[in-house]
C-alpha atoms as a PDB file:
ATOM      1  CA  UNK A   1      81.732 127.044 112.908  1.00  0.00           C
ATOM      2  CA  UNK A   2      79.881 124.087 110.776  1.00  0.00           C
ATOM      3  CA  UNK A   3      79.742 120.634 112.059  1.00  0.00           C
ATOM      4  CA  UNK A   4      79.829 117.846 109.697  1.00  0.00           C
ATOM      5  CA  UNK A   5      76.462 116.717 110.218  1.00  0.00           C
ATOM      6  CA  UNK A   6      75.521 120.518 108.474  1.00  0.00           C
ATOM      7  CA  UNK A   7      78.119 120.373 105.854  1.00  0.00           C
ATOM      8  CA  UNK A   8      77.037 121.631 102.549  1.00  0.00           C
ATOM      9  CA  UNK A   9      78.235 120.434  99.133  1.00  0.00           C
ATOM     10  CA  UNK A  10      79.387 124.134  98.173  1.00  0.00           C
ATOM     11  CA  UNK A  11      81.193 123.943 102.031  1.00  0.00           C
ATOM     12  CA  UNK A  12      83.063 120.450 101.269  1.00  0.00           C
ATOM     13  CA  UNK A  13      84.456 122.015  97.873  1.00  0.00           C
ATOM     14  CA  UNK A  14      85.525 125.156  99.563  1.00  0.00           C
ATOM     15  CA  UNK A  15      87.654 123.060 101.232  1.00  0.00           C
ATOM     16  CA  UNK A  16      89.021 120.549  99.266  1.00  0.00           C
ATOM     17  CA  UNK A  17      89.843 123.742  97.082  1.00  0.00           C
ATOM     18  CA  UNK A  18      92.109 125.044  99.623  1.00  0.00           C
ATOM     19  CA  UNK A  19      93.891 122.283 100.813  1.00  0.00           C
ATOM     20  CA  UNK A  20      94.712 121.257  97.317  1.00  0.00           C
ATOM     21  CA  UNK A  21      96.519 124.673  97.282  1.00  0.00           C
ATOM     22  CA  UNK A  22      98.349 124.534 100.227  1.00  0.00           C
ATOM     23  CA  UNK A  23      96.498 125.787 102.813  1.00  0.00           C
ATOM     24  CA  UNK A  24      96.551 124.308 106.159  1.00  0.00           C
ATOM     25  CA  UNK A  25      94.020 123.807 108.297  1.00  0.00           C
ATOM     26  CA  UNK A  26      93.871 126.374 110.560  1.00  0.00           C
ATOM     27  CA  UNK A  27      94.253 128.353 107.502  1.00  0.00           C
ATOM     28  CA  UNK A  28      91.259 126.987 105.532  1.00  0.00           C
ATOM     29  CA  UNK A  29      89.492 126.838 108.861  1.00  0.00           C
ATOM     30  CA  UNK A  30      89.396 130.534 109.054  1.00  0.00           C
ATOM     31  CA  UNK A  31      88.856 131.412 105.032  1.00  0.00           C
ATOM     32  CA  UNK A  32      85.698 128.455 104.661  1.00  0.00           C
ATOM     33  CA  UNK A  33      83.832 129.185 108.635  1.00  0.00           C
ATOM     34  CA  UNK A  34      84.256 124.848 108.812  1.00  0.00           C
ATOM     35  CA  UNK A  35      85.561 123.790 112.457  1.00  0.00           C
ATOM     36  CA  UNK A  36      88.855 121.966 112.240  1.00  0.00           C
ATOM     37  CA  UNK A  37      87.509 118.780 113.217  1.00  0.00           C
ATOM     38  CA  UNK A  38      85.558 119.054 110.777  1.00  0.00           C
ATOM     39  CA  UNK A  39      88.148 120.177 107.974  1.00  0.00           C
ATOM     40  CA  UNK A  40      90.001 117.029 109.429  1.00  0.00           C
ATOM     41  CA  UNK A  41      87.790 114.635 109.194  1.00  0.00           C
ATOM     42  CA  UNK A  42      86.609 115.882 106.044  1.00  0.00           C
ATOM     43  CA  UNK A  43      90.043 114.996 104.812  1.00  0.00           C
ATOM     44  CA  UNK A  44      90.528 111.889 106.445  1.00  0.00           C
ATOM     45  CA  UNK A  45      87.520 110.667 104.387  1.00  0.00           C
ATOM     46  CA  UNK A  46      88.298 112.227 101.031  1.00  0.00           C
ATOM     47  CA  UNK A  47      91.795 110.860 100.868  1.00  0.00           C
ATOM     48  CA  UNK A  48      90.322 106.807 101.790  1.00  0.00           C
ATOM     49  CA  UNK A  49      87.920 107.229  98.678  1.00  0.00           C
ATOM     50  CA  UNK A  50      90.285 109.353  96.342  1.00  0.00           C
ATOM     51  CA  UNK A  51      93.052 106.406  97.458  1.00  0.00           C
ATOM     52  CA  UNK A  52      90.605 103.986  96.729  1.00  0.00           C
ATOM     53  CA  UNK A  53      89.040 105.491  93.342  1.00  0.00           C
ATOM     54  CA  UNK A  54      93.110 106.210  91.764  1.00  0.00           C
ATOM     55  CA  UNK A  55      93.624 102.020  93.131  1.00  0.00           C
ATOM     56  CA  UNK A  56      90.983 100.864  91.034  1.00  0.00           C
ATOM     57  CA  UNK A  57      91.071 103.722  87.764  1.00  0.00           C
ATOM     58  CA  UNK A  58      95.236 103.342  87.275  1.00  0.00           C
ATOM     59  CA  UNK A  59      95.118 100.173  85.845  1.00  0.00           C
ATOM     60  CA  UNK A  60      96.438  98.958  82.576  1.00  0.00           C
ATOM     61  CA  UNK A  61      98.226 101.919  81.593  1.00  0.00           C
ATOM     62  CA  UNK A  62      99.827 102.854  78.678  1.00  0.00           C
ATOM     63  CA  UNK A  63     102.965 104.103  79.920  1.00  0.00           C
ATOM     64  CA  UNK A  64     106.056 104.286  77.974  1.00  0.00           C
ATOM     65  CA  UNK A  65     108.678 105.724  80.316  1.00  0.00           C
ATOM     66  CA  UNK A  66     108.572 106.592  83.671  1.00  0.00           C
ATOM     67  CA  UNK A  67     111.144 108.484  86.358  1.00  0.00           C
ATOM     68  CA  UNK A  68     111.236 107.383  90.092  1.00  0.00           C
ATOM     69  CA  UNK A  69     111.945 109.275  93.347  1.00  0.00           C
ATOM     70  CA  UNK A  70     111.475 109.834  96.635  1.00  0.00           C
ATOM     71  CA  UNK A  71     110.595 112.597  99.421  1.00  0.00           C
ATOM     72  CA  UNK A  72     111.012 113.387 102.652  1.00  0.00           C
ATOM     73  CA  UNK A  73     109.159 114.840 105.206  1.00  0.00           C
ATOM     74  CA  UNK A  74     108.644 114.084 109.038  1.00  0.00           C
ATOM     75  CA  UNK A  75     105.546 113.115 111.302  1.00  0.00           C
ATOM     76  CA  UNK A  76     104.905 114.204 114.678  1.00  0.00           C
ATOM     77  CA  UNK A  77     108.539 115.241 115.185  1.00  0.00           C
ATOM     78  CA  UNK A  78     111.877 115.327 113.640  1.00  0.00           C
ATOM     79  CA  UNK A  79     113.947 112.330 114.586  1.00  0.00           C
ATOM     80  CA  UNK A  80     116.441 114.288 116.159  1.00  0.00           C
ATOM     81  CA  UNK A  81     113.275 114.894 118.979  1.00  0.00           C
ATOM     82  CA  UNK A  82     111.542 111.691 119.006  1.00  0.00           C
ATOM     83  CA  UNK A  83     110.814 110.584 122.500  1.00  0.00           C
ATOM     84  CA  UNK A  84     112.972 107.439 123.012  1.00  0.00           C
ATOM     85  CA  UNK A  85     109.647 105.291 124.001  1.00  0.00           C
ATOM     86  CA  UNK A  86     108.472 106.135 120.445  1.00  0.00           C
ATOM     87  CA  UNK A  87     111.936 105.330 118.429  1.00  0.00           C
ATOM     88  CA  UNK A  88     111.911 102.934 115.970  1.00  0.00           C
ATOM     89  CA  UNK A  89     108.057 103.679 115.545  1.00  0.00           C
ATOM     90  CA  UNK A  90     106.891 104.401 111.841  1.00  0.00           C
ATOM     91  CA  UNK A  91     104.984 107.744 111.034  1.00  0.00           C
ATOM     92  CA  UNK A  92     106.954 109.561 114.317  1.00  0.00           C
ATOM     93  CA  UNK A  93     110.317 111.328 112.896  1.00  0.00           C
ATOM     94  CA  UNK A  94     111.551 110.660 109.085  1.00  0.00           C
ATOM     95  CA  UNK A  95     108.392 109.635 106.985  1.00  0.00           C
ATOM     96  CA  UNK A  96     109.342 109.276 102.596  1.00  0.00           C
ATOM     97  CA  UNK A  97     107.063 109.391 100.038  1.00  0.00           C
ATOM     98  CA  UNK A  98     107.820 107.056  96.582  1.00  0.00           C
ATOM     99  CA  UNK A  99     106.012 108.646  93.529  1.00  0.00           C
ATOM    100  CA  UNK A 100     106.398 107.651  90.478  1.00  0.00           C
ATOM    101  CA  UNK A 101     105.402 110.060  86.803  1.00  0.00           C
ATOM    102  CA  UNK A 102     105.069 109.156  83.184  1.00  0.00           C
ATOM    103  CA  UNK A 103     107.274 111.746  81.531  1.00  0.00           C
ATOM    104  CA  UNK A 104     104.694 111.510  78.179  1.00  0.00           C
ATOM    105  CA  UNK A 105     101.145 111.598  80.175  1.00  0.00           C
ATOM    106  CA  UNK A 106     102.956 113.511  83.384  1.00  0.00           C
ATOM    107  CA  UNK A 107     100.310 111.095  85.385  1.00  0.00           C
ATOM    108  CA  UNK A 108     101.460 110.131  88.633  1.00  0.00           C
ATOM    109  CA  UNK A 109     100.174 106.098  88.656  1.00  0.00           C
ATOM    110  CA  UNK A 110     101.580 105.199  92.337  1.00  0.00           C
ATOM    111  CA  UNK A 111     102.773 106.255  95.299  1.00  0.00           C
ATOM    112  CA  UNK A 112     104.083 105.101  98.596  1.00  0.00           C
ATOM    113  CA  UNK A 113     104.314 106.060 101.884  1.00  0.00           C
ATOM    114  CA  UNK A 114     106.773 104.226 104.052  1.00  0.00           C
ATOM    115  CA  UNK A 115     110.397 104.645 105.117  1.00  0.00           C
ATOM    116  CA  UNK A 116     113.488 105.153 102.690  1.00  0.00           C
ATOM    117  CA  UNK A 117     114.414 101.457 103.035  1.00  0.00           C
ATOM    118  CA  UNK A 118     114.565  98.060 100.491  1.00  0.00           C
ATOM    119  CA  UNK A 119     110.880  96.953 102.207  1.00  0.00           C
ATOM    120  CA  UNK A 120     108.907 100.401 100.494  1.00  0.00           C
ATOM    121  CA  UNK A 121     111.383 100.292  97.869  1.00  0.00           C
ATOM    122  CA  UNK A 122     109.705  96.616  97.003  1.00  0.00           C
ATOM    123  CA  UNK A 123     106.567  97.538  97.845  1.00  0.00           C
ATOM    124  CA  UNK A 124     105.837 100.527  96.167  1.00  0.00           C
ATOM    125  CA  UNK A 125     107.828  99.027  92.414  1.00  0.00           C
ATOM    126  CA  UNK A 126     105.641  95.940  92.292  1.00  0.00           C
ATOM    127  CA  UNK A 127     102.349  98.033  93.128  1.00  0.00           C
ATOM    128  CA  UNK A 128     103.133 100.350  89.922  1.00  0.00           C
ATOM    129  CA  UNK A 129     104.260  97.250  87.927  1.00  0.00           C
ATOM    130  CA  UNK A 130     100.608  95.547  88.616  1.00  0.00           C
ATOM    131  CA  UNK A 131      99.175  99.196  87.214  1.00  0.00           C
ATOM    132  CA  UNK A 132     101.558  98.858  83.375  1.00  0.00           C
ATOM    133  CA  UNK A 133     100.062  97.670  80.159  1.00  0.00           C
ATOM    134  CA  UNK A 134     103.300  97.552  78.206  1.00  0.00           C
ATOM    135  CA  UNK A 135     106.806  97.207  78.926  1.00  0.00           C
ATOM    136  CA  UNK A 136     108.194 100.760  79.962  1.00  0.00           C
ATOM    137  CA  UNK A 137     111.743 102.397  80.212  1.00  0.00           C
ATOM    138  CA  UNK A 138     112.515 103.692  84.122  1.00  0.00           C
ATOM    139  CA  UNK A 139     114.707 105.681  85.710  1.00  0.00           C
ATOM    140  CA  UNK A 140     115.845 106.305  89.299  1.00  0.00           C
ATOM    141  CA  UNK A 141     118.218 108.572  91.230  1.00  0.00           C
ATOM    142  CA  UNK A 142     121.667 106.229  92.667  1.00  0.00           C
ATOM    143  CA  UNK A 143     119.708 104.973  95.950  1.00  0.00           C
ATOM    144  CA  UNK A 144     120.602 101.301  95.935  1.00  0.00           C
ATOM    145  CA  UNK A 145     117.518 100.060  97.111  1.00  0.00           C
ATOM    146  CA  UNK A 146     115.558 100.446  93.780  1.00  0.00           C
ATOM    147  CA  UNK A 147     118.520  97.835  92.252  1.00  0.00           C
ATOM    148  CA  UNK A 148     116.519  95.158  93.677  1.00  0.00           C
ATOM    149  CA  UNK A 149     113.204  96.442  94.118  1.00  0.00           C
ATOM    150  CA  UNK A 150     112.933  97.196  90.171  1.00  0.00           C
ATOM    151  CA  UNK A 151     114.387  93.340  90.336  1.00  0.00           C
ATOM    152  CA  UNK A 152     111.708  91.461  91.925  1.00  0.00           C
ATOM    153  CA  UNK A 153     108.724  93.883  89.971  1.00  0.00           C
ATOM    154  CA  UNK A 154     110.012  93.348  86.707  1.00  0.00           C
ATOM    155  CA  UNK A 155     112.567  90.723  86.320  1.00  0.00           C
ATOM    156  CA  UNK A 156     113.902  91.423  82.978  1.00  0.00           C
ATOM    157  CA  UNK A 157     111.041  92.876  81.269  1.00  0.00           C
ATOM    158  CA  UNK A 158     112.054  95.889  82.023  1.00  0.00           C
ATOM    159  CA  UNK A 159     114.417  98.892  80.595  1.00  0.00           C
ATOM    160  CA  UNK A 160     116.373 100.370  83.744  1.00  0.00           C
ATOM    161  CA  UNK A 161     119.038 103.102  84.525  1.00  0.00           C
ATOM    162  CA  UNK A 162     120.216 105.185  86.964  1.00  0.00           C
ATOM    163  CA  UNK A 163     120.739 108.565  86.794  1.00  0.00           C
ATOM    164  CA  UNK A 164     123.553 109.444  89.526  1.00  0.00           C
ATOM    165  CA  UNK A 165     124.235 112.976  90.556  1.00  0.00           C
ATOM    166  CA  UNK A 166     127.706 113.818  91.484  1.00  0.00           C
ATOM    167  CA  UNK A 167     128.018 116.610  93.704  1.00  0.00           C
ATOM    168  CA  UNK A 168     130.651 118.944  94.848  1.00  0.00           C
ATOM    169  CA  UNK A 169     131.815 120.707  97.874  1.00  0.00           C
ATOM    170  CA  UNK A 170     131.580 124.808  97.680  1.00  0.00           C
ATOM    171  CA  UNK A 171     131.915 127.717 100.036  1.00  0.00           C
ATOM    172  CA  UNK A 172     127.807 128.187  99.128  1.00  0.00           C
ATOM    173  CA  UNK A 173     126.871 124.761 100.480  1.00  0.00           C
ATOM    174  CA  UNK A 174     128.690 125.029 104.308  1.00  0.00           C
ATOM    175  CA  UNK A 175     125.509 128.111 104.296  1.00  0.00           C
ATOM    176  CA  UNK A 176     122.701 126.874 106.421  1.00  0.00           C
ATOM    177  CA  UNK A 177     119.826 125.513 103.983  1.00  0.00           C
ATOM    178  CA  UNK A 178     122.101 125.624 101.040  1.00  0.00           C
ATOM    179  CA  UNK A 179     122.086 122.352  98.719  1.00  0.00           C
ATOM    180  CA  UNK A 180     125.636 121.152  97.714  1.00  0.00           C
ATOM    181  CA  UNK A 181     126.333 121.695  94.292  1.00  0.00           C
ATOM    182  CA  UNK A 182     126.007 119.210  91.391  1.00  0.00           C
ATOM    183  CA  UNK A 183     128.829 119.476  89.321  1.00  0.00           C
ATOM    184  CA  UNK A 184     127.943 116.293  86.604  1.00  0.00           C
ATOM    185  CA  UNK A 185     125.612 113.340  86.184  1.00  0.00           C
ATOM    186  CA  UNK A 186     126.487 109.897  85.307  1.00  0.00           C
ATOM    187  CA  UNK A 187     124.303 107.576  83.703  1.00  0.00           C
ATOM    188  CA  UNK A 188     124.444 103.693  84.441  1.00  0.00           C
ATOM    189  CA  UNK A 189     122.681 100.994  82.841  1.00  0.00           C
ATOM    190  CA  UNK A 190     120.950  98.611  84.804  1.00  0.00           C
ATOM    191  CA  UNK A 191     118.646  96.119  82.565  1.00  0.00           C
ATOM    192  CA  UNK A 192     117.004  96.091  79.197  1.00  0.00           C
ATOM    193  CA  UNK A 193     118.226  98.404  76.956  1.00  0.00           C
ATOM    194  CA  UNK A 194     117.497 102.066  78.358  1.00  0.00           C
ATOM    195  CA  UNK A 195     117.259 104.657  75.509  1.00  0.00           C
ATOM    196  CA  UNK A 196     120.194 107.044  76.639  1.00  0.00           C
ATOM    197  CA  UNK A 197     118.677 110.216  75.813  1.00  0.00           C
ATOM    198  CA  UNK A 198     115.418 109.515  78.281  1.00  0.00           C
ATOM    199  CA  UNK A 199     117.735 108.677  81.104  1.00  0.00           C
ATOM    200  CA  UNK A 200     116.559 111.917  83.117  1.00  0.00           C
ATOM    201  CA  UNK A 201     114.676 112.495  86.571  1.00  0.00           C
ATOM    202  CA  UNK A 202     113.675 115.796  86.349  1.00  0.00           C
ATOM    203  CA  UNK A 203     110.077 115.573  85.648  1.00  0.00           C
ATOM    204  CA  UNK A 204     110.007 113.280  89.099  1.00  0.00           C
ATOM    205  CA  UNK A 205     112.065 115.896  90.807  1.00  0.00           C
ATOM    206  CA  UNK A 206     110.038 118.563  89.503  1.00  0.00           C
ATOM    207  CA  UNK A 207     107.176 116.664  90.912  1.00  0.00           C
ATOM    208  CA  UNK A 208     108.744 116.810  94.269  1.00  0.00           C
ATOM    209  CA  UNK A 209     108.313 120.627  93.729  1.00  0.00           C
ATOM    210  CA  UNK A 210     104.698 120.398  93.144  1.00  0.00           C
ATOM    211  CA  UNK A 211     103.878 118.559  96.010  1.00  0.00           C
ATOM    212  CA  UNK A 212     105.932 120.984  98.972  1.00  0.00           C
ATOM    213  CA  UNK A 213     103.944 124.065  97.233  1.00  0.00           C
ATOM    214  CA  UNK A 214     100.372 121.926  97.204  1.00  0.00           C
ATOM    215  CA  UNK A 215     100.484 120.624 100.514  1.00  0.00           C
ATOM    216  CA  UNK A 216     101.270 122.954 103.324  1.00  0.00           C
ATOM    217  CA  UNK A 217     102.501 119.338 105.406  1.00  0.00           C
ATOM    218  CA  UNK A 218     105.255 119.153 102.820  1.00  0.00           C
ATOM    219  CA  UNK A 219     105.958 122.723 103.209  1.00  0.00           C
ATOM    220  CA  UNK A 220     110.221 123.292 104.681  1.00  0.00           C
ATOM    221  CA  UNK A 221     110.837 125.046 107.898  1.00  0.00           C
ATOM    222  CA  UNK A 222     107.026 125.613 109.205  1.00  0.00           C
ATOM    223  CA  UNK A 223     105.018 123.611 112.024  1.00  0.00           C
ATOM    224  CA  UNK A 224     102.127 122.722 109.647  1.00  0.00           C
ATOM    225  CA  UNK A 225     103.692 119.175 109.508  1.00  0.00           C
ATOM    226  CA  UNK A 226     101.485 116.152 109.906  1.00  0.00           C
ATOM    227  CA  UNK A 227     100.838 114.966 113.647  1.00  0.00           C
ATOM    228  CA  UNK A 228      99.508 111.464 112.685  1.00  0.00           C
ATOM    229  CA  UNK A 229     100.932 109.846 109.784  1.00  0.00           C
ATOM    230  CA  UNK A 230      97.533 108.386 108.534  1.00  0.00           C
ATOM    231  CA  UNK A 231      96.882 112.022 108.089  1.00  0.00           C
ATOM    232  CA  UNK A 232      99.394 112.787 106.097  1.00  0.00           C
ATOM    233  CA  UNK A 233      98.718 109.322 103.758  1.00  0.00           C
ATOM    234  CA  UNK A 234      95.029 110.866 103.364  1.00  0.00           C
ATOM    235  CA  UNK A 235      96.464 114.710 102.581  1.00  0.00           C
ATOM    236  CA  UNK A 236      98.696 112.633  99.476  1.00  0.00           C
ATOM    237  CA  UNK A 237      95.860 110.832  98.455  1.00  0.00           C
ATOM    238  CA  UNK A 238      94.260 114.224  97.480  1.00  0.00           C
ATOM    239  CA  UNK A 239      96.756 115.832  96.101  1.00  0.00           C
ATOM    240  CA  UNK A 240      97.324 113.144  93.600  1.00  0.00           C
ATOM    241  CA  UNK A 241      93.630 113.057  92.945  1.00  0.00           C
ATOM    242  CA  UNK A 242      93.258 116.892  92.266  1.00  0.00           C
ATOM    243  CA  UNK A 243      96.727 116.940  90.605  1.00  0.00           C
ATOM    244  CA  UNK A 244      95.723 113.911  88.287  1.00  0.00           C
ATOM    245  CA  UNK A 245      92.162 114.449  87.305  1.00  0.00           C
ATOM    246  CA  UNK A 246      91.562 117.923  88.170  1.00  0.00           C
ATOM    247  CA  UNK A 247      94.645 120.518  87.345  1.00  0.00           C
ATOM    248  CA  UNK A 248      95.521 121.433  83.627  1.00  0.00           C
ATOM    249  CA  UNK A 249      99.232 120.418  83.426  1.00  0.00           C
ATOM    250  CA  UNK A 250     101.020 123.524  81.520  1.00  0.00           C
ATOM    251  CA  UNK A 251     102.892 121.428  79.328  1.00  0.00           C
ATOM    252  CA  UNK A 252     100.452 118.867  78.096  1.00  0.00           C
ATOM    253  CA  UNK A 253      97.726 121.395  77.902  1.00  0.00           C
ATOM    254  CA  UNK A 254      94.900 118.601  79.707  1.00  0.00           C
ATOM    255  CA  UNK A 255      94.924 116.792  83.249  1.00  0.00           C
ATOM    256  CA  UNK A 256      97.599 113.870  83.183  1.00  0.00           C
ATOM    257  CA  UNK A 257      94.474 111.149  83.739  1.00  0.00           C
ATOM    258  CA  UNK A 258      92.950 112.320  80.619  1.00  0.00           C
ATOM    259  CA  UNK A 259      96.122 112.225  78.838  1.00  0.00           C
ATOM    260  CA  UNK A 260      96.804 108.216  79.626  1.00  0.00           C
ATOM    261  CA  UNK A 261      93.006 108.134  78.726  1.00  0.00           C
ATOM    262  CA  UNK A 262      92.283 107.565  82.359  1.00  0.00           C
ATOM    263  CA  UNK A 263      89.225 109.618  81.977  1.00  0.00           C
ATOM    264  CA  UNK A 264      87.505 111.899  78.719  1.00  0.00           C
ATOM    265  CA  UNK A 265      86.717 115.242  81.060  1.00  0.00           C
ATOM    266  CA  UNK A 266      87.727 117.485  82.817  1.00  0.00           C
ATOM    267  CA  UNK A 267      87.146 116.704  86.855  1.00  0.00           C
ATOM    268  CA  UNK A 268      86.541 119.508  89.582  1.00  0.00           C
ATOM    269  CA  UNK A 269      86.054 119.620  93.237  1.00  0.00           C
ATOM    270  CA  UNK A 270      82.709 118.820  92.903  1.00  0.00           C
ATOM    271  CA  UNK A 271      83.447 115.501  91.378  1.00  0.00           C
ATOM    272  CA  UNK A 272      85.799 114.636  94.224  1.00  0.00           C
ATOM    273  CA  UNK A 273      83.589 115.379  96.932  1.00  0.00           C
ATOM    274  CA  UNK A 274      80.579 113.760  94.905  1.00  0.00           C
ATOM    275  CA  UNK A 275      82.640 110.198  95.496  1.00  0.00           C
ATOM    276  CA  UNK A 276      81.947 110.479  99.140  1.00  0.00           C
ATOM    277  CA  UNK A 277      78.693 108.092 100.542  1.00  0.00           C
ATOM    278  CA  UNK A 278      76.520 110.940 100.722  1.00  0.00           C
ATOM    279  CA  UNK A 279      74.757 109.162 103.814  1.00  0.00           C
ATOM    280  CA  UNK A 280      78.098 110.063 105.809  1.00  0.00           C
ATOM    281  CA  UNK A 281      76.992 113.923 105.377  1.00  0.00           C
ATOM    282  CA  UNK A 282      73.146 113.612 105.664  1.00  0.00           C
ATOM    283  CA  UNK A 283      71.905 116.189 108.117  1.00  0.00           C
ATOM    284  CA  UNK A 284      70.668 114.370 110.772  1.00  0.00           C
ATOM    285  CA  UNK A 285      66.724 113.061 110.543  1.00  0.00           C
ATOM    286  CA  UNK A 286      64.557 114.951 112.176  1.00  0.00           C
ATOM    287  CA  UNK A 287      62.458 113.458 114.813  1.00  0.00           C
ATOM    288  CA  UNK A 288      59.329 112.586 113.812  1.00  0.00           C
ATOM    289  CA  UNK A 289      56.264 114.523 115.577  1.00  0.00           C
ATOM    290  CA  UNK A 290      54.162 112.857 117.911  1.00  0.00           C
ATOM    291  CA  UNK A 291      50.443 112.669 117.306  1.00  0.00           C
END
C-alpha cells in the first residue's frame, strides 16, 4: 500500500476519480494500491480546499431562478440505534444536506450540512443569498421551515413559492421501500411575484439523484455510510467540486461553473488535486550525508 508521504500526483487523481464516481473506500483502496488511511485523509484534505475554493469562486452570481431541497442520510448510525449517551448529538443518526441549483446554469452555488430544522434552514438561505448578483425567483418543496428562512435572507427582494406535493395512499406504497404515490401538486405563492410556469423542483430533486449515485455514503440500504460526520461534509465538498467544474452536464452541453461564467475551461482531477499545498505531499527530505 502507499503512504501519503509517497503519494504521487497520477496516485491522488486515481483517487479523487473514483470517489467522485461512487466508489467507497475500501473499494478505491483495492482498484488505486493507496492504504485507506491514506484514501481518507486524502479526502479529508481535498474536501477543506475544494470547500474553501467553491466559498470564495461562487460569488456574485448571475442566477435567475433557483429550486431548493433537502437530503437525508445518517452518520455513524441510524437514529433508531443511537446509543442513548450519544442522543441529541449532531452527525450520529439523521444528518440532511440543503443544496440549492440554478435551473438555467444547473450550478449548485451552496450547500448545507446540518439537521432538517429552522436553524440550517436559516443558515444555509442567507449563505446562498450573500453568493446572488441579482434578484432571483425560488422555489421549495412544503417544509415550513424555508417560510422563514427565505424571510430573514431576502426580505422582500425576493420571488418565492412553494411547490407542495400531495400524495396518496395505494396498495404499492404499504410494500417495503415503496414511495407513496403523488397524485397532484399545488403551487402556493409566497412573496414577490413567482412566474407560475418556473414553479418546479425537479432539477433539485433530480440533483438529489446525482448525489446517492456519486457518493457511495449517500448510497440506500448499504454500510458504506459515513462514520464521522466531518467526513461526510469533506466527501460533499468534492462532489460539488467535480460535479461543478469538472463533469459535462448533458443538458447544457459545458460544466455548470462555466455556464454562470464561474470559470472559461474545462477542470479535471488534476486541477483539483493541484489546489492542495503541495508541501503537505512532499516526500519526506532525505537526510543529509555526513562528511
Amino acid at each position: 500500500m502507499v503512504s501519503m508521504n509517497k503519494l504521487s500526483r497520477e496516485k491522488r487523481c486515481a483517487v479523487v476519480r473514483a470517489l467522485v464516481e461512487g466508489c467507497s473506500i475500501r473499494s478505491t483502496v483495492r482498484m488505486t494500491g493507496v492504504s485507506k488511511n491514506t484514501v481518507s485523509k486524502l479526502l479529508v484534505d481535498l474536501g477543506q480546499v475544494c470547500s474553501e475554493h467553491q466559498d470564495i469562486a461562487f460569488r456574485n452570481l448571475p442566477c435567475k431562478r433557483l429550486q431548493l431541497d433537502e437530503i437525508w442520510s445518517f452518520c455513524y448510525s441510524k437514529a433508531k440505534n443511537v446509543p442513548d449517551d450519544l442522543k441529541g448529538e449532531f452527525g450520529v443518526g439523521d444528518v440532511w444536506t440543503w443544496t440549492a441549483i440554478c435551473d438555467e446554469t444547473k450550478l449548485v452555488p451552496s450547500w448545507y450540512v446540518g439537521s432538517r430544522d429552522g436553524e440550517s434552514a436559516t443558515a444555509f438561505v442567507k449563505d446562498l443569498a450573500s453568493r446572488l448578483k441579482n434578484r432571483v425567483q425560488i422555489t421549495t418543496d412544503g417544509l415550513k421551515s424555508y417560510l422563514d428562512a427565505v424571510d430573514q435572507a431576502f426580505g422582500s427582494h425576493v420571488d418565492y413559492s412553494q411547490l407542495i406535493k400531495i400524495y396518496g395512499s395505494t396498495p404499492e406504497s404499504e410494500k417495503r421501500y415503496s414511495p407513496a404515490k403523488c397524485t397532484g401538486c399545488k403551487k402556493e405563492w409566497v412573496i414577490g411575484n413567482p412566474v407560475q410556469k418556473h414553479v418546479s423542483t425537479s432539477y433539485v430533486e433530480r440533483q438529489n439523484l446525482t448525489m446517492r449515485m456519486s457518493m457511495r455514503r449517500f448510497t440506500r440500504l448499504t454500510n458504506a455510510f459515513s462514520k464521522k460526520v466531518e467526513n461526510h461534509a469533506h466527501a460533499i465538498a468534492l462532489h460539488f467540486m467535480h460535479y461543478n467544474f469538472c463533469r459535462i452536464h448533458q443538458t447544457i452541453k459545458s460544466t455548470p461553473a462555466m455556464r454562470a461564467g464561474v470559470t472559461d475551461r474545462l477542470w479535471k482531477a488534476e486541477d483539483i488535486v493541484d489546489l492542495l499545498p503541495e508541501l503537505k505531499y512532499n516526500t519526506r527530505p532525505k537526510k543529509a550525508k555526513s562528511d
